[in-house]
N, C-alpha and C. Protein backbone atom coordinates (compact mmCIF):
# COMPACT_ATOMS: atom_id res chain seq x y z
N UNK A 1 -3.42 -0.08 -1.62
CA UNK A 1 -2.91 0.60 -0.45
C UNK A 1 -4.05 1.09 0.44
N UNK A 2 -5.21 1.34 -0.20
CA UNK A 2 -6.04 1.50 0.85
C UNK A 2 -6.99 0.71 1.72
N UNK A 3 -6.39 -0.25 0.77
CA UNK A 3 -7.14 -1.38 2.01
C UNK A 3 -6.51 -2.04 3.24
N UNK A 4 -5.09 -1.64 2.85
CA UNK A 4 -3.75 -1.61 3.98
C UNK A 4 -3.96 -0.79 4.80
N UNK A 5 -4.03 0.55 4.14
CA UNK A 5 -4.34 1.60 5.31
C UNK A 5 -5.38 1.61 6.28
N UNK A 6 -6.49 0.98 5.83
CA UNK A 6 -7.91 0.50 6.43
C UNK A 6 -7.83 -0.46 7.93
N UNK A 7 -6.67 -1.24 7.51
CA UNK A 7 -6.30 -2.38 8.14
C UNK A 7 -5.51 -1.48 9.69
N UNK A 8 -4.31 -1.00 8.45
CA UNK A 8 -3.29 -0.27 9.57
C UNK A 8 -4.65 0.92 10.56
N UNK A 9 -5.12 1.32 10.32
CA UNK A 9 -6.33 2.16 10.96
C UNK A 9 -6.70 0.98 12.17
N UNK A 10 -7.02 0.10 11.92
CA UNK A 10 -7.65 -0.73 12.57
C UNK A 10 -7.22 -1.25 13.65
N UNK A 11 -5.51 -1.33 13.12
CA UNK A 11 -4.90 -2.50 14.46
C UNK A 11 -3.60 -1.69 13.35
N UNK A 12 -2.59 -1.74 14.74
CA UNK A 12 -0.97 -1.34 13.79
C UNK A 12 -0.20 -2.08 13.06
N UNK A 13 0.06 -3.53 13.25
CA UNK A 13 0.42 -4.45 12.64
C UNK A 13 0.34 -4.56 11.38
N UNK A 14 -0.88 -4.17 10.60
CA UNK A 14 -0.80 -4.11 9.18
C UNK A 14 0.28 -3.43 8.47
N UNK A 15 0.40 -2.18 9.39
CA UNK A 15 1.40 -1.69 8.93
C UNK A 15 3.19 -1.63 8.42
N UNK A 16 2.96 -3.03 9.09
CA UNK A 16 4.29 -3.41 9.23
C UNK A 16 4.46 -4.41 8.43
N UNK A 17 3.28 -4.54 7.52
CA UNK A 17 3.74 -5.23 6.64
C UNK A 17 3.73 -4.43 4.88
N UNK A 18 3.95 -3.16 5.13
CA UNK A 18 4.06 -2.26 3.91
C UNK A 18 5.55 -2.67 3.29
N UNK A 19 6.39 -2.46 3.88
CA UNK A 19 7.94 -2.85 2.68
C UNK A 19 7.68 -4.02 2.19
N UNK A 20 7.30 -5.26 2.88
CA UNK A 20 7.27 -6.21 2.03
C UNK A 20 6.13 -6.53 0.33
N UNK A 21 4.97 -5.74 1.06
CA UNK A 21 4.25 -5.58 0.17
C UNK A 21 4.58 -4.72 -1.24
N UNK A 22 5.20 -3.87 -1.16
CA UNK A 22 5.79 -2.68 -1.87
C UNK A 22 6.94 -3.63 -2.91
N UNK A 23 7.74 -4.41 -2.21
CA UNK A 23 8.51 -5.51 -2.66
C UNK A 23 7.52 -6.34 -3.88
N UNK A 24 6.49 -6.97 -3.67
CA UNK A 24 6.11 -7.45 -4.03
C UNK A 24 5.63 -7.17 -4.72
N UNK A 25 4.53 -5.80 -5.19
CA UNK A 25 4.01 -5.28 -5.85
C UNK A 25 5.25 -4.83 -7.05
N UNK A 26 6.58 -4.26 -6.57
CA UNK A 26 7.41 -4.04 -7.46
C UNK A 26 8.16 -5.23 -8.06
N UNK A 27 8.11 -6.19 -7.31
CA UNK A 27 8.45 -7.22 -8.27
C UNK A 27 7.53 -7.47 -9.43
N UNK A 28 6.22 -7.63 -9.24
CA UNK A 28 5.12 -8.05 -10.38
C UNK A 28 5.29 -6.42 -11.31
N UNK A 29 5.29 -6.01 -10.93
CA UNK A 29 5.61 -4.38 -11.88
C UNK A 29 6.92 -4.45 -13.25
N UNK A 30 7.56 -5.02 -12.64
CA UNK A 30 9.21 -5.39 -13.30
C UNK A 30 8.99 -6.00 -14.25
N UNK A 31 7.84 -7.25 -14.49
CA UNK A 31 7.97 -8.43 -15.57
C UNK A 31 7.18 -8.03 -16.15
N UNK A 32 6.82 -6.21 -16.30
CA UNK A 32 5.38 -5.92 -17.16
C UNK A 32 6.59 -4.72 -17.96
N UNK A 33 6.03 -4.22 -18.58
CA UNK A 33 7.05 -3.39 -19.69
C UNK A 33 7.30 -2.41 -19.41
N UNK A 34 6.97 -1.45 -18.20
CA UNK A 34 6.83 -0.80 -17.13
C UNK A 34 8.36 -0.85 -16.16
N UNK A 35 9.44 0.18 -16.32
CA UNK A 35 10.57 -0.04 -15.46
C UNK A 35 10.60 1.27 -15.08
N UNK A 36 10.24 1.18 -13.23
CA UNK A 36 10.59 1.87 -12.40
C UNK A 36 11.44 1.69 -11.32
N UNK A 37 12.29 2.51 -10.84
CA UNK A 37 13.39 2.23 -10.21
C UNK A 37 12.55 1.73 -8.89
N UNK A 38 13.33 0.65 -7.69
CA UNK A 38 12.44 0.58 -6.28
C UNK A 38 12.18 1.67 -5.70
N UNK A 39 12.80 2.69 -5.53
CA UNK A 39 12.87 3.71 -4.67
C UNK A 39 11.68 4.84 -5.42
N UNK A 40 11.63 5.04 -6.18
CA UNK A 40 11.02 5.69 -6.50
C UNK A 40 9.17 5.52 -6.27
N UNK A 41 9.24 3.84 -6.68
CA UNK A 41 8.57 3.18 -6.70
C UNK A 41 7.71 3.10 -5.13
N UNK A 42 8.36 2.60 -4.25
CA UNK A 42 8.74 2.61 -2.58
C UNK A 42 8.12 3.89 -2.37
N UNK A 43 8.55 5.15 -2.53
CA UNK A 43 8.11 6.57 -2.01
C UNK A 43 6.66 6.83 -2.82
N UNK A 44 6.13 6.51 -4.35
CA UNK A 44 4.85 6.55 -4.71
C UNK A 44 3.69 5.91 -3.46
N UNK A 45 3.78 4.75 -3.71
CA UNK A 45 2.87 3.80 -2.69
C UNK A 45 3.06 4.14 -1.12
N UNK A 46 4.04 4.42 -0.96
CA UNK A 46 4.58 4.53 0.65
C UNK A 46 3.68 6.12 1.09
N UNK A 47 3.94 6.90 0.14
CA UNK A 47 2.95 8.19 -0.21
C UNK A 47 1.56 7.94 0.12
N UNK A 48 0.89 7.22 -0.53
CA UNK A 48 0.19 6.61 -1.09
C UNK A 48 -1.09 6.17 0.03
N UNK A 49 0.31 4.88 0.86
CA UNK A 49 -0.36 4.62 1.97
C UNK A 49 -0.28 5.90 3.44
N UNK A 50 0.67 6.29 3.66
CA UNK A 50 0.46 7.77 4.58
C UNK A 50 -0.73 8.12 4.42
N UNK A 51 -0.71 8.73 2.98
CA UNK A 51 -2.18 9.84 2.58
C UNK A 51 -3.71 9.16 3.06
N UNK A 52 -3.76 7.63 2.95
CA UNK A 52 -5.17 7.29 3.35
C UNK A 52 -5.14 7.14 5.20
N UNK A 53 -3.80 6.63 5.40
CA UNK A 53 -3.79 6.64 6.94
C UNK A 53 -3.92 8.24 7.45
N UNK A 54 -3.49 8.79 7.32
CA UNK A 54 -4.18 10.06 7.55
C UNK A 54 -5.30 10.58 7.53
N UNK A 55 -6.12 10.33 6.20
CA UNK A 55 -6.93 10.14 6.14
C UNK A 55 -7.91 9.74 6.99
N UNK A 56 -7.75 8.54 7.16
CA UNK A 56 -8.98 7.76 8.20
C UNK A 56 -9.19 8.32 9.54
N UNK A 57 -7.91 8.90 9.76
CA UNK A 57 -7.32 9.24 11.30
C UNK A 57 -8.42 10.56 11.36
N UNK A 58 -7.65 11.51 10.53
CA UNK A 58 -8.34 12.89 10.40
C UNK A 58 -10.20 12.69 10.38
N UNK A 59 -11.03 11.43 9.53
CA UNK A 59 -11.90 11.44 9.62
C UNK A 59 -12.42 11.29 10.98
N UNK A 60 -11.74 10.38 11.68
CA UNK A 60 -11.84 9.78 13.22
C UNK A 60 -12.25 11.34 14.05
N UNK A 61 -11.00 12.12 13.89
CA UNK A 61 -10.79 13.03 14.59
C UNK A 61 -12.13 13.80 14.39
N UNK A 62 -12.34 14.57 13.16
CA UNK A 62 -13.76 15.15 12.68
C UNK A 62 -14.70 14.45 13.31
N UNK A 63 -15.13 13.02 13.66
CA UNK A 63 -16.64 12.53 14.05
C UNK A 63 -16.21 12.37 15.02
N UNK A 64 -15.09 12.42 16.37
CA UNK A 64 -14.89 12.35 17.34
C UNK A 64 -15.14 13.98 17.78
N UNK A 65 -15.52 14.82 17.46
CA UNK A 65 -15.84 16.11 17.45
C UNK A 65 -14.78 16.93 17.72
N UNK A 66 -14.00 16.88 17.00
CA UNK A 66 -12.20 17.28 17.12
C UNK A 66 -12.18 17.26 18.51
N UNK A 67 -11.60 16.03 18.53
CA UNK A 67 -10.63 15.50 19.68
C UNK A 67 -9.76 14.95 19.47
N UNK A 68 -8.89 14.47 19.78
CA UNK A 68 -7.67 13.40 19.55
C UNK A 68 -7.75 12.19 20.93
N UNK A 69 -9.02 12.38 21.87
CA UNK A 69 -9.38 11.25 22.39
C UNK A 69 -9.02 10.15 22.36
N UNK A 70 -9.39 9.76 20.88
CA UNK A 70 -9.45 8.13 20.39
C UNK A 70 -8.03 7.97 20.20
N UNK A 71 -7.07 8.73 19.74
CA UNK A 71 -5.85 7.76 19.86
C UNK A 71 -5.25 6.94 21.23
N UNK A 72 -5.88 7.18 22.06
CA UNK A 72 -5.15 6.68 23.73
C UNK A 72 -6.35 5.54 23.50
N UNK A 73 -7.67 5.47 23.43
CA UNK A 73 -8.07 4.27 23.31
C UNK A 73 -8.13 3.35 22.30
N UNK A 74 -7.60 3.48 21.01
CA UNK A 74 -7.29 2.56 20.40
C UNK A 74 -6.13 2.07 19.99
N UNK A 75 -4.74 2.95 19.70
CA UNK A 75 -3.63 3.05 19.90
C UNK A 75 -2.57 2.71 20.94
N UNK A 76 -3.01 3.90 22.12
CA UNK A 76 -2.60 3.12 23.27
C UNK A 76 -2.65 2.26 23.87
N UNK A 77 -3.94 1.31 23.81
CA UNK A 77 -4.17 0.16 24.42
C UNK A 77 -3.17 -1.06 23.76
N UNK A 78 -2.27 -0.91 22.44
CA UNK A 78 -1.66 -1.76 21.81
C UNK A 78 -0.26 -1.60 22.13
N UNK A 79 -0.32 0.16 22.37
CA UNK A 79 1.05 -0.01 22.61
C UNK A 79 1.74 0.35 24.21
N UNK A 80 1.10 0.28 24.53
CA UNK A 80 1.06 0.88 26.20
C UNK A 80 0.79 -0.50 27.18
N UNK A 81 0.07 -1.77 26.88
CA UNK A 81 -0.97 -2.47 27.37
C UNK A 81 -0.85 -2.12 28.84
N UNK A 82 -1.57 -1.23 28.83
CA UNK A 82 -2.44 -0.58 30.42
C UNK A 82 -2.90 -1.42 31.48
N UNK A 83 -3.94 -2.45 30.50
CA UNK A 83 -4.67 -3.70 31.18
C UNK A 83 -4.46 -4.68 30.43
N UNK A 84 -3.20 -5.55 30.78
CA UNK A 84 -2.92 -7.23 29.85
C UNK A 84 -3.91 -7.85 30.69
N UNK A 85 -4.92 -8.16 30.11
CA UNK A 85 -5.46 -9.29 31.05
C UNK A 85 -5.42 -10.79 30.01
N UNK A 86 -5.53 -11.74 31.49
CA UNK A 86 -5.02 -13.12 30.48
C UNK A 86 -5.81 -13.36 29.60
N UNK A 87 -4.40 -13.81 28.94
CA UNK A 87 -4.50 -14.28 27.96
C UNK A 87 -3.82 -15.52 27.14
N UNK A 88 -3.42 -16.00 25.93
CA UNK A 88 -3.04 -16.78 25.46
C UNK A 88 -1.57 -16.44 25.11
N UNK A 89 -1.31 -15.46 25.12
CA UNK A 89 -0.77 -14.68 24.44
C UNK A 89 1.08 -14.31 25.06
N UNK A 90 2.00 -14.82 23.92
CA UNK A 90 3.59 -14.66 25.30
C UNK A 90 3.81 -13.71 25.81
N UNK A 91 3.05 -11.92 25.73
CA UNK A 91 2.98 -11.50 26.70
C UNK A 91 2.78 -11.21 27.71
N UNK A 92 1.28 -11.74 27.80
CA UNK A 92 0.66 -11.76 29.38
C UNK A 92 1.31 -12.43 30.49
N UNK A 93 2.23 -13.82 29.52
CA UNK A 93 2.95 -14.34 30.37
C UNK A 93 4.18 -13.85 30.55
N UNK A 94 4.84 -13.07 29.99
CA UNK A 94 6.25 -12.51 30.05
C UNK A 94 5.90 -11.22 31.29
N UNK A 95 4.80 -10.81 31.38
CA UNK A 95 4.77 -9.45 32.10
C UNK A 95 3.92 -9.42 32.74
N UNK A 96 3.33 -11.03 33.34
CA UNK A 96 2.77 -10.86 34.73
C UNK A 96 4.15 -11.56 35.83
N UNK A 97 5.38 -12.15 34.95
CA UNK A 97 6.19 -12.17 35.81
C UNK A 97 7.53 -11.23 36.02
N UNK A 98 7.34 -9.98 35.52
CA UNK A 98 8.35 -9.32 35.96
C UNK A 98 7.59 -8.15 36.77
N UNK A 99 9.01 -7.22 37.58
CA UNK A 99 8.86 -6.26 38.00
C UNK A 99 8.08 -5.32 37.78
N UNK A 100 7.23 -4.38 38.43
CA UNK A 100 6.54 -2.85 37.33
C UNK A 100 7.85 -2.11 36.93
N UNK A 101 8.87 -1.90 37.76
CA UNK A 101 9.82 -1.20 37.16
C UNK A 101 10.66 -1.23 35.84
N UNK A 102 10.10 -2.27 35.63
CA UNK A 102 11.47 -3.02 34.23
C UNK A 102 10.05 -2.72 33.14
N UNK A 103 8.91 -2.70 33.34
CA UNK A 103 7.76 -2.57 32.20
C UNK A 103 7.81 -2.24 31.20
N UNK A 104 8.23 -0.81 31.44
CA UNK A 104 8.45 0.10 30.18
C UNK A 104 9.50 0.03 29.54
N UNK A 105 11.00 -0.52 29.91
CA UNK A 105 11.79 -1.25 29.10
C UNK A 105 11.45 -1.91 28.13
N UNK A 106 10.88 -2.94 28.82
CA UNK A 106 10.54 -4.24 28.22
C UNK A 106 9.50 -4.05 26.83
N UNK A 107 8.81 -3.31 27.50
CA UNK A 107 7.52 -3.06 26.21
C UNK A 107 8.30 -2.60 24.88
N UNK A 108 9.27 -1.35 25.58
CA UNK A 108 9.81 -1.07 24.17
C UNK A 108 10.98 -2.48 23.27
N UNK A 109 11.38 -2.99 24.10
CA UNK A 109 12.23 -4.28 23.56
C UNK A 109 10.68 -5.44 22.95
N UNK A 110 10.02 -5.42 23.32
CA UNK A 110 9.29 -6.50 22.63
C UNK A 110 8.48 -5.75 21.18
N UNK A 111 8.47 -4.51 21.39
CA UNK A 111 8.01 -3.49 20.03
C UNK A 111 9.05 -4.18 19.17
N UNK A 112 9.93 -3.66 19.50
CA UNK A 112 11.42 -3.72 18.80
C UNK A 112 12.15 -4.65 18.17
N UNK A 113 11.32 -5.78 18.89
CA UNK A 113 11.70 -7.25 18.69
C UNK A 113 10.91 -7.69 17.39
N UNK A 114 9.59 -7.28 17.38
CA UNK A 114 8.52 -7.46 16.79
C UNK A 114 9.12 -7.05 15.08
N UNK A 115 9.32 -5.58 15.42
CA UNK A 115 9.79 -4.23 14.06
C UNK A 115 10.72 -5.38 13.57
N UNK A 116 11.80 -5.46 14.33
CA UNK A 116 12.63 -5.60 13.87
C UNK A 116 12.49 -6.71 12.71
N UNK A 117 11.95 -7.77 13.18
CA UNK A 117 11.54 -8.98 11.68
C UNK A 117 11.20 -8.02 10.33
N UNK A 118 10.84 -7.12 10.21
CA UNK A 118 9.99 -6.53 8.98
C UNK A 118 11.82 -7.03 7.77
N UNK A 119 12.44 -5.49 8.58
CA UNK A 119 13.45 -5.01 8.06
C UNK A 119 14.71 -6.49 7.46
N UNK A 120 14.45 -7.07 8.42
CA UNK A 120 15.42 -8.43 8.28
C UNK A 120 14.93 -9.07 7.36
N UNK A 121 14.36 -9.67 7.37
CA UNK A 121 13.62 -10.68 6.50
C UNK A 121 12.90 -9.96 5.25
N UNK A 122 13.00 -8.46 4.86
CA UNK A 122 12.47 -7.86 4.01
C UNK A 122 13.88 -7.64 3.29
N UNK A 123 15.09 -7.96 3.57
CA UNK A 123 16.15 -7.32 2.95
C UNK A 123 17.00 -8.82 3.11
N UNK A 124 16.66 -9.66 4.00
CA UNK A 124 17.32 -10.83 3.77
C UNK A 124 17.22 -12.04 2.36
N UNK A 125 15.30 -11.82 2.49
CA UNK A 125 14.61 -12.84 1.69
C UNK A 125 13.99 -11.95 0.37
N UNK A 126 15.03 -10.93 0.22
CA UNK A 126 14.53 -9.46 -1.12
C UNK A 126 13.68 -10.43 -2.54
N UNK A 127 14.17 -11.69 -2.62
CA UNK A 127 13.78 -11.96 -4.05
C UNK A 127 12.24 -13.11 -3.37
N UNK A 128 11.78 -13.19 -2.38
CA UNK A 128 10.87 -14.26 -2.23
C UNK A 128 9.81 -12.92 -1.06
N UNK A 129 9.49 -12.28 -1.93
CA UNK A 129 8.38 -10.73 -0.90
C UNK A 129 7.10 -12.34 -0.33
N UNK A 130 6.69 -12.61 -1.16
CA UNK A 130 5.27 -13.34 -0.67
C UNK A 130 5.82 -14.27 0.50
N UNK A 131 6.35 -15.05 0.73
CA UNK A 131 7.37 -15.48 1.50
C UNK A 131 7.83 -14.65 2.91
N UNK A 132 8.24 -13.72 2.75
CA UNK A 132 8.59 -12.68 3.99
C UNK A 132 7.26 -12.29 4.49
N UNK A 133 5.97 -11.88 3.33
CA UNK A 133 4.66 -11.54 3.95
C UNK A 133 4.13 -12.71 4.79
N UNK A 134 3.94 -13.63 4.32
CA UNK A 134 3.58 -14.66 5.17
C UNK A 134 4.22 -15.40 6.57
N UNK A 135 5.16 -14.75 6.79
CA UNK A 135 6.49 -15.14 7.60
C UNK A 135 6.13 -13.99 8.68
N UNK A 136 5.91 -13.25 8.39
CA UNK A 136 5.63 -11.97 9.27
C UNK A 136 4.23 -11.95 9.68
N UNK A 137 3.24 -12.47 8.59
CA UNK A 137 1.81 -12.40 9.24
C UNK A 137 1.72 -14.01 10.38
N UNK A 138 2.96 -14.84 10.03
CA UNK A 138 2.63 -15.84 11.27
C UNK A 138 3.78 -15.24 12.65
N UNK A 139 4.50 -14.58 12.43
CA UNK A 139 5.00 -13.90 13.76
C UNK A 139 4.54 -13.05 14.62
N UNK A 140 3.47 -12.22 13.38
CA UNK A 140 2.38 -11.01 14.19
C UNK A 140 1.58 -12.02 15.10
N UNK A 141 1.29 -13.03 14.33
CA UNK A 141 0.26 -14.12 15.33
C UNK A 141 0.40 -14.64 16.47
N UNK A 142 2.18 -14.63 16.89
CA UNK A 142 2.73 -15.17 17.69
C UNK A 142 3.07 -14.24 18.10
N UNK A 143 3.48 -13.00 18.57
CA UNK A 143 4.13 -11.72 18.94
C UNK A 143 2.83 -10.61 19.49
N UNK A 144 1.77 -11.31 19.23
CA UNK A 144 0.76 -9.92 19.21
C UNK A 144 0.64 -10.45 21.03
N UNK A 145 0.16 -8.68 21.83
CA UNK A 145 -0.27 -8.52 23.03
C UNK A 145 -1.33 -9.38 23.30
N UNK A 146 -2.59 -9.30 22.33
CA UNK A 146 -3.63 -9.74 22.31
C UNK A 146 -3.91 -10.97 21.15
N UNK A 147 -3.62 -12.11 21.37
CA UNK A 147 -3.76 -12.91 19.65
C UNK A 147 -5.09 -13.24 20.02
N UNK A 148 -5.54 -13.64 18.73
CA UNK A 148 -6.36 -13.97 18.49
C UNK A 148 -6.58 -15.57 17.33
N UNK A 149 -7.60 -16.43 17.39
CA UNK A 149 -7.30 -17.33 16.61
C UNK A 149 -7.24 -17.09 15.17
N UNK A 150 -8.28 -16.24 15.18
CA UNK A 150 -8.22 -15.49 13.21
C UNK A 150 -6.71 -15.40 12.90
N UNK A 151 -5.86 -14.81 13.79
CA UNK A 151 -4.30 -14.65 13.35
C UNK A 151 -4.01 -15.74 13.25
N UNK A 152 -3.46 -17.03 14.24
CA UNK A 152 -3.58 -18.44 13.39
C UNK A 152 -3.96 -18.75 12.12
N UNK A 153 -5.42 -18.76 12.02
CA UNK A 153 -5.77 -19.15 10.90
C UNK A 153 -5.71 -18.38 9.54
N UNK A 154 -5.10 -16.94 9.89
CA UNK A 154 -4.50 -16.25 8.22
C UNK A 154 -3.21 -17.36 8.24
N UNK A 155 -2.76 -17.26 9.22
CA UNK A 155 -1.17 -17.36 9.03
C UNK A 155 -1.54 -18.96 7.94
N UNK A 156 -2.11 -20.38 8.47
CA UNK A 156 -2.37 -21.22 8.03
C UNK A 156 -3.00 -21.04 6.78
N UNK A 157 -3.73 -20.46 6.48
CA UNK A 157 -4.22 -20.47 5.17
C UNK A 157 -3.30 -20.15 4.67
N UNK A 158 -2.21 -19.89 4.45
CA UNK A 158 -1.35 -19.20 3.13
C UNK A 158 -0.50 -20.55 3.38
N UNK A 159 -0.53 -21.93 4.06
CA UNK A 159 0.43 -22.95 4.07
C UNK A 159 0.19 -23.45 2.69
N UNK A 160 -0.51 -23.64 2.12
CA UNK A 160 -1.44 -24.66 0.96
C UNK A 160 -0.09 -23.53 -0.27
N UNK A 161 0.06 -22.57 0.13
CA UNK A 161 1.18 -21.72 -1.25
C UNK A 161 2.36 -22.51 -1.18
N UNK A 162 2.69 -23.33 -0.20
CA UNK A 162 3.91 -23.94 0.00
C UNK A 162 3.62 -25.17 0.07
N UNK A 163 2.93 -25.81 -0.59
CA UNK A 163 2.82 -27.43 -0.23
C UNK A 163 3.96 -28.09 -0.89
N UNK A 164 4.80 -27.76 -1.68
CA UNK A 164 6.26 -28.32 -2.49
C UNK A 164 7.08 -28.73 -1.39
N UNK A 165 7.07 -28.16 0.45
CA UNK A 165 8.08 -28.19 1.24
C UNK A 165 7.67 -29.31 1.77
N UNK A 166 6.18 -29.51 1.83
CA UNK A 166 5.72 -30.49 2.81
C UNK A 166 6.16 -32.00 2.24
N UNK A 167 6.71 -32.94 2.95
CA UNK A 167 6.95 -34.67 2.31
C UNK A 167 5.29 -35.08 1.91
């Protein structure tokens, strides 16, 4: 979890891939002699990860010389995009052709759009977690403000786990 949290510190997206992970981790937990209920299970780690994201934040804050500064420039710039400049990316193209007025709608519907895969596909595909993780790290790739090719190429590296589908 703290290398999740490290991540989620970094860029928000990581974060959104905690239920599935939690899934997964509690599945491999189950076939060991070890029986904890999910939920219980879910609120340990989920704990777990909060406490280091906090963490990092609070350190931020301390060497930022208590300020809360840095959340508008690293935070906001992801979720606000202030300045989309082009890019590759289906937002730049979705929202250099609409209105300024419709903006802030929209931003929150493409958040939303984004979230929303976690929950679906984390409760749809409950018995295949590695599966939903990888499903979600190639939608972050495709969904992000800013992509990048590294996101491609996580998403591709995890194809070789599924070569049984390929003819």
């Amino acid at each position: 979890m703290l290398a999740l949290a490290l991540a989620a510190y970094l860029s928000l997206y990581p974060a959104l891939l905690l239920p599935p992970l939690i899934l997964l981790c509690h599945d491999r937990e189950a076939k060991s002699d070890k029986k904890t209920s999910l939920l219980n299970f879910a609120f340990k780690w989920s704990t777990l990860f909060f406490g280091f994201s906090t963490w990092f934040v609070s350190m931020s804050y301390l060497l930022m010389g208590r300020s809360w500064e840095f959340l508008h420039s690293t935070y906001g710039v992801h979720l606000l995009l202030p300045d989309l400049t082009p890019n590759v990316g289906l937002w730049w193209y979705f929202f250099i052709e609409m209105f300024d007025s419709f903006r802030e709608f929209f931003l929150g519907v493409f958040w939303l759009h984004l979230v929303g895969y976690v929950g679906g596909l984390s409760i749809r595909l409950r018995k295949q977690p590695l599966f939903v993780l990888k499903t979600l790290i190639g939608i972050f790739a495709i969904f992000q403000p800013y992509p990048s090719i590294a996101d491609a190429a996580l998403y591709f590296s995890f194809l070789p786990l599924y070569a049984h589908i390929f003819p």
